[in-house]
N, C-alpha and C. Protein backbone atom coordinates (compact mmCIF):
# COMPACT_ATOMS: atom_id res chain seq x y z
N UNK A 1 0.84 -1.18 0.00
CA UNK A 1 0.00 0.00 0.00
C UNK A 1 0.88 1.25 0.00
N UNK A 2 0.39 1.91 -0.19
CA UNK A 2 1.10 3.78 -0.60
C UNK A 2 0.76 4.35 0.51
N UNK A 3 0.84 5.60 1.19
CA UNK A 3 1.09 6.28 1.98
C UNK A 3 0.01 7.32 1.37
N UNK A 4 -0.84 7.90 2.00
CA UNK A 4 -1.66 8.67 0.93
C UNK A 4 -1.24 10.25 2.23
N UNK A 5 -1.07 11.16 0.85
CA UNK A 5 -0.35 12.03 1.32
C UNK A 5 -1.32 13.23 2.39
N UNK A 6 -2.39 13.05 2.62
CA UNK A 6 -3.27 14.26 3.48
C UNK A 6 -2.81 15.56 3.32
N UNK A 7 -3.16 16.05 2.21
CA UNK A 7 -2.69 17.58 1.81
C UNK A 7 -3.38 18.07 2.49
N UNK A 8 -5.07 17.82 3.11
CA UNK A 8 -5.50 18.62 4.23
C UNK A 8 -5.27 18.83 5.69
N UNK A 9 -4.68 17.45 6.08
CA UNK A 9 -4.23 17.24 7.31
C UNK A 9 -5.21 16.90 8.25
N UNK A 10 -6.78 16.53 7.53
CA UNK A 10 -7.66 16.45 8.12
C UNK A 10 -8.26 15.17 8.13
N UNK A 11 -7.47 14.20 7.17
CA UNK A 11 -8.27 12.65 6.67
C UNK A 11 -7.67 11.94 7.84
N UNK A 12 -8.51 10.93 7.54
CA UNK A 12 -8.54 9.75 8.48
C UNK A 12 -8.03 8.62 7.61
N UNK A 13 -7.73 8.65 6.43
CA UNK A 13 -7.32 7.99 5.38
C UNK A 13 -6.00 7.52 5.42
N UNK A 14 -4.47 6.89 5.85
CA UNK A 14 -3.37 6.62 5.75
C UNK A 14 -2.84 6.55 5.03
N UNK A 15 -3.68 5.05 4.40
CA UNK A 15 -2.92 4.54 3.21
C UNK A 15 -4.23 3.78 1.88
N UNK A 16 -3.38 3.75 1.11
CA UNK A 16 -4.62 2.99 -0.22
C UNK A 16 -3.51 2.37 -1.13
N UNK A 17 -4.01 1.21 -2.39
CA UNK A 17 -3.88 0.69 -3.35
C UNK A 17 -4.46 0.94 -4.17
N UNK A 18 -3.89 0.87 -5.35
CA UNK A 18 -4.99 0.88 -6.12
C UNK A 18 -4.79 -0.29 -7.24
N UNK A 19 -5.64 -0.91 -7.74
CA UNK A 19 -5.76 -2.28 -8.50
C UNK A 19 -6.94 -1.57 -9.62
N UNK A 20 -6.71 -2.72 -11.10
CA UNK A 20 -7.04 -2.21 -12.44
C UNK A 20 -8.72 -1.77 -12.15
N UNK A 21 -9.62 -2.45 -11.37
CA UNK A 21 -10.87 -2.31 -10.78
C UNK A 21 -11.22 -2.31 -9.11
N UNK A 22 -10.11 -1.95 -8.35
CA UNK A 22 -10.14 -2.26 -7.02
C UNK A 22 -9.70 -0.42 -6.43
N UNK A 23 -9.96 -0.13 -5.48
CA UNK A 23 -9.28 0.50 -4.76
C UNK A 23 -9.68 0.08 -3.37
N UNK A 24 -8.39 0.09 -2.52
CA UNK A 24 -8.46 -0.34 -0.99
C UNK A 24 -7.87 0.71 -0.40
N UNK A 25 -8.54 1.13 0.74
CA UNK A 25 -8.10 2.38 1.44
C UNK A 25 -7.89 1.54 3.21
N UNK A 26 -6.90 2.13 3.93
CA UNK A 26 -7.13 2.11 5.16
C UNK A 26 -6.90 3.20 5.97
N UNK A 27 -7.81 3.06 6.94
CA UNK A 27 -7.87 4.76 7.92
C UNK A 27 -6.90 4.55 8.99
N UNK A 28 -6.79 5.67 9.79
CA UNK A 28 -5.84 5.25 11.10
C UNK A 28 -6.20 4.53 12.06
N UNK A 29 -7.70 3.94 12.15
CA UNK A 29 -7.98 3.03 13.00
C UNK A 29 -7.45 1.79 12.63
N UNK A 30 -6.92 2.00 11.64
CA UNK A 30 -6.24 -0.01 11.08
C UNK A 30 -7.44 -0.59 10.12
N UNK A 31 -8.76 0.32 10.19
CA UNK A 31 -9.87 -0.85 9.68
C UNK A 31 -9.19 -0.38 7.90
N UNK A 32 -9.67 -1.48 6.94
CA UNK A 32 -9.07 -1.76 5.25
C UNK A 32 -10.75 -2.02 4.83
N UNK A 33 -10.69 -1.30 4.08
CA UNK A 33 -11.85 -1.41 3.21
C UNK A 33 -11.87 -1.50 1.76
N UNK A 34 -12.24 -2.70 0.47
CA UNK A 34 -11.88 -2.54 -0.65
C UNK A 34 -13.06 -2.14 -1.54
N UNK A 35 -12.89 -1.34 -2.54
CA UNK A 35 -13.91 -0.98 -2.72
C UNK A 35 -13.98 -1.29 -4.80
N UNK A 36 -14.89 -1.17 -5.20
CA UNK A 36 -14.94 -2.30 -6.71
C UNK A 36 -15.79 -1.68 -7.40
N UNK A 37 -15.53 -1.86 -9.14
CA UNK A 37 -16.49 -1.36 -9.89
C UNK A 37 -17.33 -1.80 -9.89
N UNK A 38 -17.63 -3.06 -9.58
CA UNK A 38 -18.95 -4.09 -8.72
C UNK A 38 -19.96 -3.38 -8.00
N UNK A 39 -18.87 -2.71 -7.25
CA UNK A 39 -19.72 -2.62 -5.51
C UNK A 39 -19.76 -1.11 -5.60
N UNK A 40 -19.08 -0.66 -6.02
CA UNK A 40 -19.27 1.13 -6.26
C UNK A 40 -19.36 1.85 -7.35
N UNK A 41 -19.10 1.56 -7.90
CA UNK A 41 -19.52 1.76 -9.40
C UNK A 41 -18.32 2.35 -10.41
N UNK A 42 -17.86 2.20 -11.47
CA UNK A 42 -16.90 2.17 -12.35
C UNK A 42 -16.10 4.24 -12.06
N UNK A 43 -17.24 4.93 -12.03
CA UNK A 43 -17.04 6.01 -12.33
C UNK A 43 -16.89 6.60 -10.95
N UNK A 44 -17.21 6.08 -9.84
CA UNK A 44 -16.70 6.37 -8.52
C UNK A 44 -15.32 5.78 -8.03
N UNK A 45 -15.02 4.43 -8.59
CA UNK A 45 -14.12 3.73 -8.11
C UNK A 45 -12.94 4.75 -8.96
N UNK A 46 -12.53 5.58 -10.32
CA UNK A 46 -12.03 6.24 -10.89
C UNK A 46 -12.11 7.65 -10.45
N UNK A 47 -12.49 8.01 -9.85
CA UNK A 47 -12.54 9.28 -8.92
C UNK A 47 -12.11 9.45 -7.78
N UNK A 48 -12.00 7.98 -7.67
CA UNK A 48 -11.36 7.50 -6.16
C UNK A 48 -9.71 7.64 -5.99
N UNK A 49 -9.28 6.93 -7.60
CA UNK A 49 -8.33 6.52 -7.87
C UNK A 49 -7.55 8.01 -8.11
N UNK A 50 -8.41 8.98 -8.63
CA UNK A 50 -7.35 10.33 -8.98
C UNK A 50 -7.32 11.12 -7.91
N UNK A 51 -8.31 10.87 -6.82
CA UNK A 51 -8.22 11.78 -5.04
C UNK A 51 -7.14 10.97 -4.71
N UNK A 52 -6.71 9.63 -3.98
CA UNK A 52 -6.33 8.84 -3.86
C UNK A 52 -4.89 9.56 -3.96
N UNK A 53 -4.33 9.40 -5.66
CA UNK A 53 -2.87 9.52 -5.67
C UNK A 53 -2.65 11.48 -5.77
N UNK A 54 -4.10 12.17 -5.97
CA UNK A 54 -3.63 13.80 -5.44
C UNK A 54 -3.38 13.82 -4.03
N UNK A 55 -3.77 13.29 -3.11
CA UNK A 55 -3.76 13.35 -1.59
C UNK A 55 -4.76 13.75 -1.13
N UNK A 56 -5.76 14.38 -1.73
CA UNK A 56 -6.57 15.12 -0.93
C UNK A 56 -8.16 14.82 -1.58
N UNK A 57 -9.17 14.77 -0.99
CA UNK A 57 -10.60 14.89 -0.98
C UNK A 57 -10.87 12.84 -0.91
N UNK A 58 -10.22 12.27 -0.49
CA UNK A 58 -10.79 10.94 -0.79
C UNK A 58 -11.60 10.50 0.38
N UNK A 59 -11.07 10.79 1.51
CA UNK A 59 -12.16 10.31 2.44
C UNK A 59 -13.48 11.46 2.51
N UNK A 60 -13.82 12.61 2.16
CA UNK A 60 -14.77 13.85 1.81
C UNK A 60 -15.96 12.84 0.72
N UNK A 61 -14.90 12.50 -0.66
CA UNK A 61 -15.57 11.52 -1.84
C UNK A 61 -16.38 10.40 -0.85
N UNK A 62 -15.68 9.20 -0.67
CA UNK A 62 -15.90 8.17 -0.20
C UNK A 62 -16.84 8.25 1.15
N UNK A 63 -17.11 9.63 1.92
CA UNK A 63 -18.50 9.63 2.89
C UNK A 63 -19.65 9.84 2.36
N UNK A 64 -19.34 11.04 1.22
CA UNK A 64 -20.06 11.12 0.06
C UNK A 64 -21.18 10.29 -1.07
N UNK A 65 -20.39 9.29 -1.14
CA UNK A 65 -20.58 8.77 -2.16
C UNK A 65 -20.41 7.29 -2.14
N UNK A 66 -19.45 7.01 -1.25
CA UNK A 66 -19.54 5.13 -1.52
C UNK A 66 -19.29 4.49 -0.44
N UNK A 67 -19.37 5.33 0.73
CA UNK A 67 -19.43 4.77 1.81
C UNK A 67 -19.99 3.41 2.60
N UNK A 68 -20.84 3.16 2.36
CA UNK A 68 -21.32 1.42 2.73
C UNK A 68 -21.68 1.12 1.44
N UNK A 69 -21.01 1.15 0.09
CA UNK A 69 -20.89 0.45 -1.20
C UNK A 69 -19.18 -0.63 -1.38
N UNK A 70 -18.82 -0.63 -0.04
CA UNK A 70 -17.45 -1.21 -0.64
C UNK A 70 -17.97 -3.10 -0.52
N UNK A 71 -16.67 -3.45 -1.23
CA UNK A 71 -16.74 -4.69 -1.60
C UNK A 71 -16.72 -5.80 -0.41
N UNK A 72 -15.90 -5.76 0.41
CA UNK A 72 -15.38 -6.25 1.30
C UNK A 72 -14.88 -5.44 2.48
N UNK A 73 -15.17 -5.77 3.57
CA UNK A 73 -14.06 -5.04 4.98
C UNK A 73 -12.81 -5.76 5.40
N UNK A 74 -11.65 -5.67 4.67
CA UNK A 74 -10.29 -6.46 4.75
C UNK A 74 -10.08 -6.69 6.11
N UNK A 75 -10.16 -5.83 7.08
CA UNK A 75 -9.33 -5.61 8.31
C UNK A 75 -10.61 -5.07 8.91
């Protein structure tokens, strides 16, 4: 996983992956959540992916928008 950079200083977000249809995020509580063009939809999971590697707005997106749509709870 990557280090996701908190340009706001305000996420709860740490770290994420990102896979060809997957993105997995984990917060500082340790919990991993993966999230899928399946389970969130193609054009969210790609919005995810460009907050994600800017640093900033992904956990804002993801309360937003796909919050109990992820695929699985890893951790």
């Amino acid at each position: 996983m990557k280090r996701y950079q908190n340009l706001s200083g305000k996420s709860q977000v740490t770290m994420y992956e990102l896979a060809k249809d997957v993105v997995t995020v984990r917060y500082a509580n340790q919990e991993v959540y993966r999230y899928s063009n399946q389970s969130a939809g193609r054009e969210n999971i790609s919005k995810m992916k460009v907050l994600a590697q800017a640093g900033k707005g992904l956990e804002t997106f993801i309360n937003a928008n796909v919050k109990e749509k992820f695929a699985r709870k890893v951790r």
